[in-house]
PDB file of N, CA and C in Angstrom:
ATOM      1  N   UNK A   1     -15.520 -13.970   8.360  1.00  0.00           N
ATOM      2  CA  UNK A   1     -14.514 -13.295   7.559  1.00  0.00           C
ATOM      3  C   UNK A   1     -15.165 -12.511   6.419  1.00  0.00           C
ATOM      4  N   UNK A   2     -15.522 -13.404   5.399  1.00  0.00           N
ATOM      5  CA  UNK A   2     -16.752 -12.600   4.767  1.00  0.00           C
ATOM      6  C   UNK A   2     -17.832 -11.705   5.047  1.00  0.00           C
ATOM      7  N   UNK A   3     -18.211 -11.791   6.181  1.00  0.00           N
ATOM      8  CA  UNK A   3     -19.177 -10.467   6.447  1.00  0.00           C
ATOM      9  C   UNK A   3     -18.547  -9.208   6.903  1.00  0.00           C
ATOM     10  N   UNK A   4     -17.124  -9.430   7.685  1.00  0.00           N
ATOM     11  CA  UNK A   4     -16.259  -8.529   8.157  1.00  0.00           C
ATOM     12  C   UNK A   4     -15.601  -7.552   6.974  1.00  0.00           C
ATOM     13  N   UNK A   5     -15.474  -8.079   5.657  1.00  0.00           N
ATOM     14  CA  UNK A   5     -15.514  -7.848   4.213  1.00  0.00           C
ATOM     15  C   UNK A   5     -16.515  -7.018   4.355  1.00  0.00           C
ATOM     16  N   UNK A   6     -17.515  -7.145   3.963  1.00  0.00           N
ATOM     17  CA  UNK A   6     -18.919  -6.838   3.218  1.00  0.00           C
ATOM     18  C   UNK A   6     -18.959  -5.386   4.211  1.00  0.00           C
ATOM     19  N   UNK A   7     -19.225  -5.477   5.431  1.00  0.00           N
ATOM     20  CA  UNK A   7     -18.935  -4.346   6.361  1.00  0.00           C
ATOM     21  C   UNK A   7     -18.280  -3.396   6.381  1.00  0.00           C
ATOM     22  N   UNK A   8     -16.987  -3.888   6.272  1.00  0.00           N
ATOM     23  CA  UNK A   8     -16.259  -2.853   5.904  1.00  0.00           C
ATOM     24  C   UNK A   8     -16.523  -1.933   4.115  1.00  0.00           C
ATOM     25  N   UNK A   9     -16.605  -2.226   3.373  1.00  0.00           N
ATOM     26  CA  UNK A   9     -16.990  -2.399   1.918  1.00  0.00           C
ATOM     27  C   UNK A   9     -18.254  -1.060   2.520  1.00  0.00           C
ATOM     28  N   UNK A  10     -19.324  -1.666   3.271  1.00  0.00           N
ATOM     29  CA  UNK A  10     -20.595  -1.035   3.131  1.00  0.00           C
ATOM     30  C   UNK A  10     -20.198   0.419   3.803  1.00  0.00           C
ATOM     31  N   UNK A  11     -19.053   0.241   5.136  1.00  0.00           N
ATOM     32  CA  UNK A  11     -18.450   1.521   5.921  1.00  0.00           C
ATOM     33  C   UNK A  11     -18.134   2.509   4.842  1.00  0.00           C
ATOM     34  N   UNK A  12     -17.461   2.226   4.341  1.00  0.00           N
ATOM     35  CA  UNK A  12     -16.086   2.635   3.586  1.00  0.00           C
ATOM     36  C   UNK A  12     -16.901   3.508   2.010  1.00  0.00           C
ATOM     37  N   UNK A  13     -18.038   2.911   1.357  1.00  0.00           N
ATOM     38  CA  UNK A  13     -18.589   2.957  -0.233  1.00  0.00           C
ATOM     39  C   UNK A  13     -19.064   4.472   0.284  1.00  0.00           C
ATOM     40  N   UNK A  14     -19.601   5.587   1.149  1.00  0.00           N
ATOM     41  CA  UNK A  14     -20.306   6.499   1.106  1.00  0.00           C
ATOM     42  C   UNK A  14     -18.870   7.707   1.014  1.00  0.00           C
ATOM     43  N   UNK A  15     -17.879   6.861   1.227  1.00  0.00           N
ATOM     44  CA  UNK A  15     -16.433   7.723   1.196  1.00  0.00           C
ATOM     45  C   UNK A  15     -15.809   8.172   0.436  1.00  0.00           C
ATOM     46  N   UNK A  16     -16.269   6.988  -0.574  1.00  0.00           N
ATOM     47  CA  UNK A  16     -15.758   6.847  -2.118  1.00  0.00           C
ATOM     48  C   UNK A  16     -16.305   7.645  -3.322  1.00  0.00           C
ATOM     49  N   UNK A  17     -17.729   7.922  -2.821  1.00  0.00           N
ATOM     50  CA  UNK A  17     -18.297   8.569  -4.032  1.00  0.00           C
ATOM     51  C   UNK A  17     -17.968   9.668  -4.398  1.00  0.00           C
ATOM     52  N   UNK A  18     -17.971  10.818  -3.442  1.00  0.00           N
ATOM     53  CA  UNK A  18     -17.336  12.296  -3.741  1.00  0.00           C
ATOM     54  C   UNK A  18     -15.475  11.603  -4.927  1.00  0.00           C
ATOM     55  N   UNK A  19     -14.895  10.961  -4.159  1.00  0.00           N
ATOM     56  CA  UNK A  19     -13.804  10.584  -5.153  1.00  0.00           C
ATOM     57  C   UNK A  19     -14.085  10.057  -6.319  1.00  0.00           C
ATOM     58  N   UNK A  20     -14.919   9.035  -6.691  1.00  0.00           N
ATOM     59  CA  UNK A  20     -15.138   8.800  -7.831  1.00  0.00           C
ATOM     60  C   UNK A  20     -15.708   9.792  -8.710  1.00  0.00           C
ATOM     61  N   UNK A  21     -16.557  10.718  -8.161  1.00  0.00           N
ATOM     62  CA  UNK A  21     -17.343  11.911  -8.758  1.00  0.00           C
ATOM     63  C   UNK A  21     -16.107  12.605  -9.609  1.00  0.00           C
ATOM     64  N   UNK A  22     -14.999  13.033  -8.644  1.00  0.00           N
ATOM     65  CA  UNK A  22     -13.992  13.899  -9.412  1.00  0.00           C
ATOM     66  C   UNK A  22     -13.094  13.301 -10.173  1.00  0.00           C
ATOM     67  N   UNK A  23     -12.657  12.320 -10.022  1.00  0.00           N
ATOM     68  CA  UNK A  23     -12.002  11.533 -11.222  1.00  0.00           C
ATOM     69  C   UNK A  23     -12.991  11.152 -12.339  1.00  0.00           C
ATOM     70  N   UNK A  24     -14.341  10.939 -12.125  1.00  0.00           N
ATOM     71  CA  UNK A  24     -14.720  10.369 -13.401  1.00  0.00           C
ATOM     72  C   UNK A  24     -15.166  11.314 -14.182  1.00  0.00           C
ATOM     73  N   UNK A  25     -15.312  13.005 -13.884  1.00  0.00           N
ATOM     74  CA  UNK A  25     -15.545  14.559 -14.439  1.00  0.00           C
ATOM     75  C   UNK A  25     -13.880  14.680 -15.003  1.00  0.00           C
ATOM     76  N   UNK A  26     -13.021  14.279 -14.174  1.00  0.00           N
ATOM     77  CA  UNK A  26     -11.335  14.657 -15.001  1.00  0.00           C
ATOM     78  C   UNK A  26     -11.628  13.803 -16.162  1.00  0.00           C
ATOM     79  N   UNK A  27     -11.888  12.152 -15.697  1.00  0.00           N
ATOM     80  CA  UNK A  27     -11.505  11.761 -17.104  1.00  0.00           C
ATOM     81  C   UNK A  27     -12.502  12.094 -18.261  1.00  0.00           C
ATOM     82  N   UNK A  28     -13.162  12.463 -17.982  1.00  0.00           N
ATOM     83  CA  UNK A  28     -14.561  12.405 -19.202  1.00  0.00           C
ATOM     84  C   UNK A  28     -14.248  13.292 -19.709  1.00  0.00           C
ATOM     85  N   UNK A  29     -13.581  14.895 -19.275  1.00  0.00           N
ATOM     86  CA  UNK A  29     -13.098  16.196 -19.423  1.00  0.00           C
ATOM     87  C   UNK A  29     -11.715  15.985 -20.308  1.00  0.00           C
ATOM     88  N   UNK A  30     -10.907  14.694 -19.990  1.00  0.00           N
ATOM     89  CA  UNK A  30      -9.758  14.660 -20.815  1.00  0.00           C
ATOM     90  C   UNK A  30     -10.076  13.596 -21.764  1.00  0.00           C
ATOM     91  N   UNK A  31     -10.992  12.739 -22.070  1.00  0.00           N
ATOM     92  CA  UNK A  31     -11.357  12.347 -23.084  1.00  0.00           C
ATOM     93  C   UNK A  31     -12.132  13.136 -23.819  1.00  0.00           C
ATOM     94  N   UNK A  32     -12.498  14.030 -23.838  1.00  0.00           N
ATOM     95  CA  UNK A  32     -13.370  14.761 -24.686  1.00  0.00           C
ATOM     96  C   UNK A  32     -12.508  15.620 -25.247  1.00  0.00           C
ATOM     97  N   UNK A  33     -11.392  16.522 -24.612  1.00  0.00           N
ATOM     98  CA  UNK A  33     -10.657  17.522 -25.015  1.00  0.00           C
ATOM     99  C   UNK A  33      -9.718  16.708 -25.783  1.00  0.00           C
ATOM    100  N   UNK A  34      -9.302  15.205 -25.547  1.00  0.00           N
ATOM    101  CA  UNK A  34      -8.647  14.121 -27.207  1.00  0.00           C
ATOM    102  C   UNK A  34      -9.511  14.383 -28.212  1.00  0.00           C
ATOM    103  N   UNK A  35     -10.720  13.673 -27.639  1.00  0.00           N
ATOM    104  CA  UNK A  35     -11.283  13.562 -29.279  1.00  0.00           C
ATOM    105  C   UNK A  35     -11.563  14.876 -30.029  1.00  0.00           C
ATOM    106  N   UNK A  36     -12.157  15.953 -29.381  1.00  0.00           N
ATOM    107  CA  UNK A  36     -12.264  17.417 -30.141  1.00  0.00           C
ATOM    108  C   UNK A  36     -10.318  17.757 -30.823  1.00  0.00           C
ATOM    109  N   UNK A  37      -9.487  17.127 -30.131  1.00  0.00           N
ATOM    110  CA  UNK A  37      -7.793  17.323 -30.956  1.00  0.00           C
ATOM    111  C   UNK A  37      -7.911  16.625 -32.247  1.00  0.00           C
ATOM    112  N   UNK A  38      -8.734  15.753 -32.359  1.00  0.00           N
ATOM    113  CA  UNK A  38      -8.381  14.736 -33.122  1.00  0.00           C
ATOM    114  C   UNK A  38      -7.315  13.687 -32.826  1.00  0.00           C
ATOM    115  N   UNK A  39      -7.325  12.755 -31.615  1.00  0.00           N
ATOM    116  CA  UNK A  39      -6.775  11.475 -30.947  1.00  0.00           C
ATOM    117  C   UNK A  39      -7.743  10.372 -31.491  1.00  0.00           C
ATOM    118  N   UNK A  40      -7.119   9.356 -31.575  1.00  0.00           N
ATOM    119  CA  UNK A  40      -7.780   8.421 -31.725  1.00  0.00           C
ATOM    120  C   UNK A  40      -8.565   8.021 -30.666  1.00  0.00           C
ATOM    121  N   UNK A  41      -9.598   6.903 -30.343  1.00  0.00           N
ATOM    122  CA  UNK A  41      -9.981   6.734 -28.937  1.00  0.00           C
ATOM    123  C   UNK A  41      -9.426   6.391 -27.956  1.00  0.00           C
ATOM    124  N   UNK A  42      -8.602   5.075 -28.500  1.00  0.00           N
ATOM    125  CA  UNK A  42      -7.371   4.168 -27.556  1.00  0.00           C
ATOM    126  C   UNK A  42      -6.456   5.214 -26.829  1.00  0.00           C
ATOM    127  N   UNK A  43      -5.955   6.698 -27.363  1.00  0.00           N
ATOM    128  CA  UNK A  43      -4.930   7.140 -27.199  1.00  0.00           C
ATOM    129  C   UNK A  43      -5.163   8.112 -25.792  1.00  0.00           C
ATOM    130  N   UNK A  44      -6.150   8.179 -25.800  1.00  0.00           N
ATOM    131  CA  UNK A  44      -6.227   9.247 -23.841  1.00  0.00           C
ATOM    132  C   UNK A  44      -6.129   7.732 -23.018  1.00  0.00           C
ATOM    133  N   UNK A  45      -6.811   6.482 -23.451  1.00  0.00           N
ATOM    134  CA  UNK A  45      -6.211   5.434 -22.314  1.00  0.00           C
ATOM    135  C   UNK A  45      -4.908   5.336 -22.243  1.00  0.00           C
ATOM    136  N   UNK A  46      -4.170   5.028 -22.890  1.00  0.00           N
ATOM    137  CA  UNK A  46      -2.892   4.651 -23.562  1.00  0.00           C
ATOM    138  C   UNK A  46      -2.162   5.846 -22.590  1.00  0.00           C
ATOM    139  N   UNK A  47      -2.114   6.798 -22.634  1.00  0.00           N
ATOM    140  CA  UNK A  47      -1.437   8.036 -22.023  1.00  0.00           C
ATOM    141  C   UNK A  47      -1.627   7.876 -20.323  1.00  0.00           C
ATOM    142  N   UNK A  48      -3.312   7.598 -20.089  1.00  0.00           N
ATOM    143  CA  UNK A  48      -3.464   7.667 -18.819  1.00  0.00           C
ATOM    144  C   UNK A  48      -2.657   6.389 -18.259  1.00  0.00           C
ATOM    145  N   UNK A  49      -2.734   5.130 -18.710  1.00  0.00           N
ATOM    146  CA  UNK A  49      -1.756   4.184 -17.845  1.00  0.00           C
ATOM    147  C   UNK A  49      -0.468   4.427 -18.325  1.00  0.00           C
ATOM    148  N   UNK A  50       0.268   5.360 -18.812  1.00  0.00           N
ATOM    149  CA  UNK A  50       1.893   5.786 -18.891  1.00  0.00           C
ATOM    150  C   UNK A  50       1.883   6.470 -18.028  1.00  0.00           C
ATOM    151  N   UNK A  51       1.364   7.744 -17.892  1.00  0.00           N
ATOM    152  CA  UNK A  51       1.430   9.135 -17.135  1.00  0.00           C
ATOM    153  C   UNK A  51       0.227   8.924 -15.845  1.00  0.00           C
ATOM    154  N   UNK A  52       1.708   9.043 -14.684  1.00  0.00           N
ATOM    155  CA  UNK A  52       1.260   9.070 -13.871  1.00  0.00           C
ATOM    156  C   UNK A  52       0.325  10.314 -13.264  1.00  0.00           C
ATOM    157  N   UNK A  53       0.135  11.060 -13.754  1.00  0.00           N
ATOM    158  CA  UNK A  53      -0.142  12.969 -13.289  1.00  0.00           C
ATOM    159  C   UNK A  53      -1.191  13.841 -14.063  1.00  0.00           C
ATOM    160  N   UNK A  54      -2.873  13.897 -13.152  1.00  0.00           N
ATOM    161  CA  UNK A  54      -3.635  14.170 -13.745  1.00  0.00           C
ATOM    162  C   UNK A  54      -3.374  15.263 -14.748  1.00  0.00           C
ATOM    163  N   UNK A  55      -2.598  16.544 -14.426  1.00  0.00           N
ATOM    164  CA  UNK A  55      -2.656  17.341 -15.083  1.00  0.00           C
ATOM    165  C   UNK A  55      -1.754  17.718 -16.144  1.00  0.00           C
ATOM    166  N   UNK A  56      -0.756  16.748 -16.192  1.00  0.00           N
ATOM    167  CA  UNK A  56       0.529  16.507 -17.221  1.00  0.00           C
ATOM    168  C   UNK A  56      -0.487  15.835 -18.260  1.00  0.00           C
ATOM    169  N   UNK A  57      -1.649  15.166 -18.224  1.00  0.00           N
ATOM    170  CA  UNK A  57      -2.438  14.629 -19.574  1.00  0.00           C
ATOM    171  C   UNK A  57      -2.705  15.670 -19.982  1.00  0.00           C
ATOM    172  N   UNK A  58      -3.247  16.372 -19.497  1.00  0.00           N
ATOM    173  CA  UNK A  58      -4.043  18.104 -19.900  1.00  0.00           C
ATOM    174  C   UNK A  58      -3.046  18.821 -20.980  1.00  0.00           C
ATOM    175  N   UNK A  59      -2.064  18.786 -20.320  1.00  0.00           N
ATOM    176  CA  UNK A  59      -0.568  19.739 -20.870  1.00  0.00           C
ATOM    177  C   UNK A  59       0.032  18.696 -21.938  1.00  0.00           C
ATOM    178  N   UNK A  60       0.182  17.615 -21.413  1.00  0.00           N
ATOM    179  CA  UNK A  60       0.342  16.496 -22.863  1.00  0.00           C
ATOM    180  C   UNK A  60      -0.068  16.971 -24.301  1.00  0.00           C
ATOM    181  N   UNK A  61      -1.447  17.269 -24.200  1.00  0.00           N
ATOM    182  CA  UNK A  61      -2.327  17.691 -25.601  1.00  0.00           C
ATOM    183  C   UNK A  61      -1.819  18.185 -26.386  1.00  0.00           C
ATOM    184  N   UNK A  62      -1.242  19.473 -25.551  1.00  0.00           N
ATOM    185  CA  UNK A  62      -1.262  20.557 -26.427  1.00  0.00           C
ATOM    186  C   UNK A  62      -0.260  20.717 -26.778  1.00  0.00           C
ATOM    187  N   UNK A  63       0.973  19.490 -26.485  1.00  0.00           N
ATOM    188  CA  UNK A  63       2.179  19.572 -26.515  1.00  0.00           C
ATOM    189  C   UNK A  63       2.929  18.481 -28.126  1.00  0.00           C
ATOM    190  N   UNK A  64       1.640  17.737 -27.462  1.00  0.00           N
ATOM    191  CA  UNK A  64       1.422  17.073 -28.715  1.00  0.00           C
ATOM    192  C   UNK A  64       1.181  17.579 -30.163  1.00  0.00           C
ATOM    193  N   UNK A  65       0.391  18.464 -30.083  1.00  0.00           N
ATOM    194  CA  UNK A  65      -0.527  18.984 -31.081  1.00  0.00           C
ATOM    195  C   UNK A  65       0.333  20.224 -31.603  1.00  0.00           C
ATOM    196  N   UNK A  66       1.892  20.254 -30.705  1.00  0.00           N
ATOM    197  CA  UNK A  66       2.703  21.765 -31.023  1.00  0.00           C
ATOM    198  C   UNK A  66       3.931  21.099 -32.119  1.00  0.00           C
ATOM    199  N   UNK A  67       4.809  21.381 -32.754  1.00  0.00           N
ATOM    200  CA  UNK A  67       6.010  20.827 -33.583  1.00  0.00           C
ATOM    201  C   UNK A  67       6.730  19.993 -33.165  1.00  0.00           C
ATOM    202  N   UNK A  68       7.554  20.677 -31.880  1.00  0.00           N
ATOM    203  CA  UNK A  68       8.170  20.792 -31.042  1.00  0.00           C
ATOM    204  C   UNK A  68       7.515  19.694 -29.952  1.00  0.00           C
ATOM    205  N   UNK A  69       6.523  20.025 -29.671  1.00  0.00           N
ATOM    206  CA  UNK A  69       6.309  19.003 -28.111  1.00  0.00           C
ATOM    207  C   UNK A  69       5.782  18.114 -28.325  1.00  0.00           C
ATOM    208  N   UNK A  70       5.454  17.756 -29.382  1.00  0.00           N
ATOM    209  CA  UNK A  70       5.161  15.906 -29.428  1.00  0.00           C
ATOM    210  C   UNK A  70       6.372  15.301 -29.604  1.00  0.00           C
ATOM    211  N   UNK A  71       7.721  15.995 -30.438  1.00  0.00           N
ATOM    212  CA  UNK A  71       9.107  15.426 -29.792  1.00  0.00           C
ATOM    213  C   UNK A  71       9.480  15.126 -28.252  1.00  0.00           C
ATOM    214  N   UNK A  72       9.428  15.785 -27.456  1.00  0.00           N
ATOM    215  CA  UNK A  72       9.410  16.053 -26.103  1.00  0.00           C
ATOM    216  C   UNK A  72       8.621  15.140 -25.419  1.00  0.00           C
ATOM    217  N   UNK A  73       7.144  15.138 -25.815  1.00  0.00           N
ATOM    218  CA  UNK A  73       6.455  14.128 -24.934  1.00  0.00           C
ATOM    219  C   UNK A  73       6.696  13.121 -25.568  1.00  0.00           C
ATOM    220  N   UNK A  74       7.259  12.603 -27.039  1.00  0.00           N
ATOM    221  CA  UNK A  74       6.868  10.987 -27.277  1.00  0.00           C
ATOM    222  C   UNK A  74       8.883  10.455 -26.427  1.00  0.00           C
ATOM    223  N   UNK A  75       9.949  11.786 -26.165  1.00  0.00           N
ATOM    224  CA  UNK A  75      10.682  11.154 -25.338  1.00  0.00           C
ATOM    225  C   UNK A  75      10.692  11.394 -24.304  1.00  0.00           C
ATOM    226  N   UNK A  76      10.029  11.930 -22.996  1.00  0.00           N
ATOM    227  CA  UNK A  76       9.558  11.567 -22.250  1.00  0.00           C
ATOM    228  C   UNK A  76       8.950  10.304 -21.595  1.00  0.00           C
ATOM    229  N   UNK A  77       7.570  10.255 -23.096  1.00  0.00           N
ATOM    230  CA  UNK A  77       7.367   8.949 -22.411  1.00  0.00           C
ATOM    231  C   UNK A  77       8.433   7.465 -22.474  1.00  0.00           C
ATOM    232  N   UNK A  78       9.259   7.635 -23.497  1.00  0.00           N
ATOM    233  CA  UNK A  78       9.937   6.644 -24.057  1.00  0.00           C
ATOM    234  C   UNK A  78      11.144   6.244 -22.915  1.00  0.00           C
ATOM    235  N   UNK A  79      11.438   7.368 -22.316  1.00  0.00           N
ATOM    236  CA  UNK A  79      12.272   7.209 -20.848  1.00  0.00           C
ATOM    237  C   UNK A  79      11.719   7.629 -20.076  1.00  0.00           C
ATOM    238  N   UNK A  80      10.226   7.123 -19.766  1.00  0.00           N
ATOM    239  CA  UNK A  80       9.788   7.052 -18.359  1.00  0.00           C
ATOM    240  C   UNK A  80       9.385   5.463 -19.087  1.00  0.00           C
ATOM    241  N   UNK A  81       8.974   4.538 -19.906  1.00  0.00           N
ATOM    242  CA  UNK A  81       8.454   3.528 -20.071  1.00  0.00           C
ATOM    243  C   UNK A  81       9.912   2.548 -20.117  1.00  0.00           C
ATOM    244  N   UNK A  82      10.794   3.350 -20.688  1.00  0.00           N
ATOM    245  CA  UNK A  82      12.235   2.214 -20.586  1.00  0.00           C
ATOM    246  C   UNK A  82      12.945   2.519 -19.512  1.00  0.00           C
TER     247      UNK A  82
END
């Protein structure tokens, strides 16, 4: 059972890397474009497990950072979390 694990695991890991490659360039790309806003650190995690949608974080920012759309996104998230 365990080796049938491990096998599959060893099949499967050369599949994964191109995917991990591009998610871990998004997130590093949307943690960096927080902290140059001035976000705290916690706050690009905090967003990423609310928001389901790579590129709604992107658009988040700047929505945040507008008068108007940090109203919008903090109710958004408030009725997508309730």
């Amino acid at each position: 059972m365990r080796n049938s694990k491990l096998a599959a695991l060893r099949a499967a890991f050369p599949y994964t890397v191109p995917i991990f490659a591009g998610f871990w360039f998004l997130a590093m790309a949307y943690g960096i474009q927080m902290s140059t806003s001035g976000f705290a650190f916690w706050y690009p995690m905090v967003m990423s497990a609310v928001i389901y949608g790579g590129s709604l974080e992107f658009v988040a920012v700047s929505m945040l950072l507008s008068i108007a759309g940090g109203t919008i996104v903090y109710m958004i998230l408030i009725r997508v979390v309730f």
